[in-house]
Protein backbone atom coordinates (compact mmCIF):
# COMPACT_ATOMS: atom_id res chain seq x y z
CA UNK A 1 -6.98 -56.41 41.14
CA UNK A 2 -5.28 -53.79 43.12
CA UNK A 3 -3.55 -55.23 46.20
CA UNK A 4 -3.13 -52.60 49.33
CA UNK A 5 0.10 -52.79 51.15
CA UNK A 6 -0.89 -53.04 54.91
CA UNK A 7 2.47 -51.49 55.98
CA UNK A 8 1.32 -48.34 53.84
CA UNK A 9 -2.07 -48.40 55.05
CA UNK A 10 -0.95 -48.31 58.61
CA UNK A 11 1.52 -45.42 57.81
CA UNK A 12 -1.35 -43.18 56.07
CA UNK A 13 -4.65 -44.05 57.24
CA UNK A 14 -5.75 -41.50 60.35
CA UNK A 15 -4.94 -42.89 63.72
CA UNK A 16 -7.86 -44.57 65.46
CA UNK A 17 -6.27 -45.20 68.64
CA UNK A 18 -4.92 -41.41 69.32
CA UNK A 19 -6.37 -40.18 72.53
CA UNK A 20 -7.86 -36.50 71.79
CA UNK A 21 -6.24 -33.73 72.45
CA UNK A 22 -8.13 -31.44 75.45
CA UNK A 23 -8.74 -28.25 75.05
CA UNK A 24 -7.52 -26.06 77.48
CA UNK A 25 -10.47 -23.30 78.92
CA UNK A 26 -9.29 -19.94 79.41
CA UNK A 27 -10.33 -19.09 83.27
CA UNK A 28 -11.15 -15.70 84.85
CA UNK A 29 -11.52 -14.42 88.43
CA UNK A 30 -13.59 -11.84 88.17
CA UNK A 31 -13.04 -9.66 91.86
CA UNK A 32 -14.54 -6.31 93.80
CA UNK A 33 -12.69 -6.16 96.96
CA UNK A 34 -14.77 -4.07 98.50
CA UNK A 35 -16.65 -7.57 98.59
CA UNK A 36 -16.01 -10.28 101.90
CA UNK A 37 -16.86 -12.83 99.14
CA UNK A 38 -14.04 -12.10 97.07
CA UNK A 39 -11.70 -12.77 100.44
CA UNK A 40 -13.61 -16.25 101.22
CA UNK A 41 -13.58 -17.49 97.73
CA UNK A 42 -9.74 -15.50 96.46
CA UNK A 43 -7.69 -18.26 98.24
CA UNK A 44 -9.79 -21.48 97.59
CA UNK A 45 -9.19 -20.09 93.22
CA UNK A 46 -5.94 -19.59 93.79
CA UNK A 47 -5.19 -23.67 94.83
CA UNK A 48 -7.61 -24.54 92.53
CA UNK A 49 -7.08 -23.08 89.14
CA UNK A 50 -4.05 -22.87 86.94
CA UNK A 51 -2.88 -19.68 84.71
CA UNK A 52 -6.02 -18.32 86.14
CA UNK A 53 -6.75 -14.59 84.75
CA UNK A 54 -7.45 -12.54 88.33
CA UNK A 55 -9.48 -9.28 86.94
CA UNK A 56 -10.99 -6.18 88.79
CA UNK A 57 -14.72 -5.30 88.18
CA UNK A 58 -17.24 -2.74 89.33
CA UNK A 59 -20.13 -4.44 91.61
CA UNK A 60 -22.03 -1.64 91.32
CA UNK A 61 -22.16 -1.98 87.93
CA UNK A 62 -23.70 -4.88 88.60
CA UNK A 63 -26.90 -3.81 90.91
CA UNK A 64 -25.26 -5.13 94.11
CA UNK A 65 -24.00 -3.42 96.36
CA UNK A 66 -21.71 -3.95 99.74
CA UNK A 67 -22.31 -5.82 102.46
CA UNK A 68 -23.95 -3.64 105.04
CA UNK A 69 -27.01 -5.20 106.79
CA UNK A 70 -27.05 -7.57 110.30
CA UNK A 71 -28.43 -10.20 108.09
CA UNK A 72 -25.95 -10.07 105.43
CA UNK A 73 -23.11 -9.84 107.49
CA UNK A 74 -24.29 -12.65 110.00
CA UNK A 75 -24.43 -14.56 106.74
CA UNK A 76 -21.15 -13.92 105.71
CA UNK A 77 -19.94 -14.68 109.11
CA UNK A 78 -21.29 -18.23 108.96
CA UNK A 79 -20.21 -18.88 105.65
CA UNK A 80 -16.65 -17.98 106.59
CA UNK A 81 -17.28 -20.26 109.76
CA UNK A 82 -18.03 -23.29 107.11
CA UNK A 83 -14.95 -22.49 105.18
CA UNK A 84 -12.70 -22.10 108.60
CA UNK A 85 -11.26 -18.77 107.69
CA UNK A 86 -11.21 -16.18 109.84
CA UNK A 87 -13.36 -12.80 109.70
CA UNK A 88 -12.84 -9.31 111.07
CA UNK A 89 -14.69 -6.75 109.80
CA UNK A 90 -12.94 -3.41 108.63
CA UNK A 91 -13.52 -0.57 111.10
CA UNK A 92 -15.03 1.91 108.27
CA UNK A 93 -17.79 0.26 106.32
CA UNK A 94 -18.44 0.50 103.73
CA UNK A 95 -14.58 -0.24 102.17
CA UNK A 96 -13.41 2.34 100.31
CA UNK A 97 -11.51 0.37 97.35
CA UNK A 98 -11.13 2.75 94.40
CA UNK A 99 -7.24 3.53 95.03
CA UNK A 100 -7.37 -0.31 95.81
CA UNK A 101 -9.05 -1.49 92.57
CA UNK A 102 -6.63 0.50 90.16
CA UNK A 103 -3.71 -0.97 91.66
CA UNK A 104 -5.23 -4.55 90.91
CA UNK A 105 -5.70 -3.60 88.00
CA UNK A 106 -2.15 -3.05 87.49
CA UNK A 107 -1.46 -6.34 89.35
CA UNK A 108 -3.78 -8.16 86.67
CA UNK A 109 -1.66 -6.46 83.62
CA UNK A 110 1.37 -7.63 85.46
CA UNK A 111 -0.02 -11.42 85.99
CA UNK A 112 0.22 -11.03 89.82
CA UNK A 113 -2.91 -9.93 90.13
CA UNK A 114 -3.75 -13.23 92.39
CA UNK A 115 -1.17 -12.15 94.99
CA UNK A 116 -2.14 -8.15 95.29
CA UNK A 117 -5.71 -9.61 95.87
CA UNK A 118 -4.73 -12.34 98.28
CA UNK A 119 -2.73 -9.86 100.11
CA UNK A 120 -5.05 -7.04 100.19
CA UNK A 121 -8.21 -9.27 101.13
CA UNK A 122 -6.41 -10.63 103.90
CA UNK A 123 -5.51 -7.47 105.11
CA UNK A 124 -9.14 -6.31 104.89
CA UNK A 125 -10.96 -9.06 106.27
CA UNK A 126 -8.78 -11.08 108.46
CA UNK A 127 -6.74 -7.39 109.91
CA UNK A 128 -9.96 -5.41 109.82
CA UNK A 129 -7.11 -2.67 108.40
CA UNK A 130 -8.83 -0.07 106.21
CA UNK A 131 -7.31 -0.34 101.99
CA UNK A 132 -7.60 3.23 101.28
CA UNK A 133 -4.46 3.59 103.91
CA UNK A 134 -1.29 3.91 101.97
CA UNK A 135 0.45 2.47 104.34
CA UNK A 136 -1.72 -0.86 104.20
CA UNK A 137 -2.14 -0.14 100.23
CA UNK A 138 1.48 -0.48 100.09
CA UNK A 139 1.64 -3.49 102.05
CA UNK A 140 -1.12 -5.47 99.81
CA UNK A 141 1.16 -3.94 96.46
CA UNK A 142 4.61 -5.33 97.91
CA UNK A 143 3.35 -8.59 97.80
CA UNK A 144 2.75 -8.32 94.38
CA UNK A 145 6.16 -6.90 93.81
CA UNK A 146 4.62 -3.77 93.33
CA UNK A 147 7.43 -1.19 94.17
CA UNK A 148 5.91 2.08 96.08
CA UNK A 149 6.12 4.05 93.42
CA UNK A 150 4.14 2.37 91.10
CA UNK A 151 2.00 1.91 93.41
CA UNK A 152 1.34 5.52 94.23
CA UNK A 153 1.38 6.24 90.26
CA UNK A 154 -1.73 3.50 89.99
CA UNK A 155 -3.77 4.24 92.94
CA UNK A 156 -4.12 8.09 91.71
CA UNK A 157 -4.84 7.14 87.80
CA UNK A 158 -8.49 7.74 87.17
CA UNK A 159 -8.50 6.45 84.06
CA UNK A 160 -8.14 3.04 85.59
CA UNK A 161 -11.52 3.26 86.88
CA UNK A 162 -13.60 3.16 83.20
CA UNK A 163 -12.11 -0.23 82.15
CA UNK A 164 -13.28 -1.50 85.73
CA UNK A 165 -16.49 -0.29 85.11
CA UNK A 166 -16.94 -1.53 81.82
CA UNK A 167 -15.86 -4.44 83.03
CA UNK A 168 -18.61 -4.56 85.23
CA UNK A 169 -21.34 -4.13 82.88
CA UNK A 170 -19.94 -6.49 80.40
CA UNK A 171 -20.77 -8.98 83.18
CA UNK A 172 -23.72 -7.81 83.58
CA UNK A 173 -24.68 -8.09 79.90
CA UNK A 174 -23.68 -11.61 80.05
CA UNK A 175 -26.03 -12.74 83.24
CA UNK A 176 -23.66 -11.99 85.79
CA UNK A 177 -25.66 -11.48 89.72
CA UNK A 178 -23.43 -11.20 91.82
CA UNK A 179 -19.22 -11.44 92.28
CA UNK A 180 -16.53 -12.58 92.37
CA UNK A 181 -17.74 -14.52 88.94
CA UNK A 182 -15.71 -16.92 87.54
CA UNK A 183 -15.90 -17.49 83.90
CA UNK A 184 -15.05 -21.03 82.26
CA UNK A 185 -14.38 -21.16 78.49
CA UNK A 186 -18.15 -20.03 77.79
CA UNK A 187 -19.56 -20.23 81.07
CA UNK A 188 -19.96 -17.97 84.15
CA UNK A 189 -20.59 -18.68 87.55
CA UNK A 190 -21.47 -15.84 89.81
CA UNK A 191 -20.88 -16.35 93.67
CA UNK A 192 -18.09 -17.27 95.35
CA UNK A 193 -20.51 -20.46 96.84
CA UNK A 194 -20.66 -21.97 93.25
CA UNK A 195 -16.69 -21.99 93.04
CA UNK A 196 -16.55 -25.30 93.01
CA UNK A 197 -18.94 -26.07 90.43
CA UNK A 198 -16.76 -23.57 88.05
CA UNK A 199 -13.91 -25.78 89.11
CA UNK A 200 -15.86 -29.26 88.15
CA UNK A 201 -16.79 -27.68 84.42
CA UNK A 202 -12.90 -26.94 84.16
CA UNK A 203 -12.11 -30.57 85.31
CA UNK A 204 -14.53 -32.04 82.64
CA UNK A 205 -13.73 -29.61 79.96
């Protein structure tokens, strides 16, 4: 008869009262700031998400283009009434954001992508200032800690604008409608409107 030593088991057998160990879901701010929605729904991911990845993409690439129309613009107005932000639209529609984008994208390499795109949004759609103005570019950059020359090297490297792109249609491969998109582990949510739904998978993940 073999007797067990309870002390032993205890020290070998597999915890059953460890809690489980959560994984942690890689999170992704997918932007175009030629977009108001990426203003109204950049500050509210910002508070919301930790290490969260903040990366340009092409909306065009997507099918959807700028906000141009009364409708569309009305609607973005009242949206930006519900979220108590304010709104002033840029004197030159629609915004000219290439120069914009490929500093971003230097931002994003640089992990301060969140506070270029705060910055520049603001800028945009609270000043009305136009982001293709180096002066303003340089501005939105600065808060990143972006020094002017950098910023001057990034804003006139066209070979930024292919990874953007692709970026774009990589989206769009995966289901993506509209942006800003936010992508949880495995799933994306496209629209700033369903941020907090992106923010409700993280919490449960």
């Amino acid at each position: 008869m073999n007797v067990v030593s309870l002390e032993r088991y205890r020290q070998t057998a597999p915890s059953r009262t460890r809690p489980l160990r959560r994984i942690a879901l890689h999170s992704s701010f997918y932007f175009d700031l030629a977009s108001p929605y990426t203003y109204l729904a950049a500050e509210r991911a910002e508070r919301t998400f930790a290490r969260l990845r903040w990366l340009p993409a092409c909306m065009d690439a997507l099918q959807c283009g700028a906000v141009t129309g009364e409708d569309e613009r009305a609607f973005v107005e009242e949206r930006a009434a519900q979220l108590g932000l304010p709104l002033v639209w840029p004197a030159v529609a629609p915004v000219h954001r290439e120069r914009a984008m490929r500093v971003a994208s230097l931002a994003a390499e640089r992990g301060c992508g969140s506070a270029f795109v705060l910055a520049a949004s603001r800028l945009v759609y609270c000043g009305g200032y136009r982001i293709d103005d180096p002066e303003i570019l340089a501005e939105a950059a600065a808060a990143a800690s972006i020094d002017l020359d950098e910023m001057l090297q990034a804003a006139g490297d066209i070979a930024r604008d292919g990874p953007i792109e692709q970026t774009g249609r990589r989206l769009l491969a995966a289901g993506a409608t509209r942006l800003p998109a936010l992508r949880v582990g495995a799933q994306l949510f496209c629209g700033e409107a369903r941020l907090a739904e992106a923010a409700a998978a993280r919490a449960s993940a």
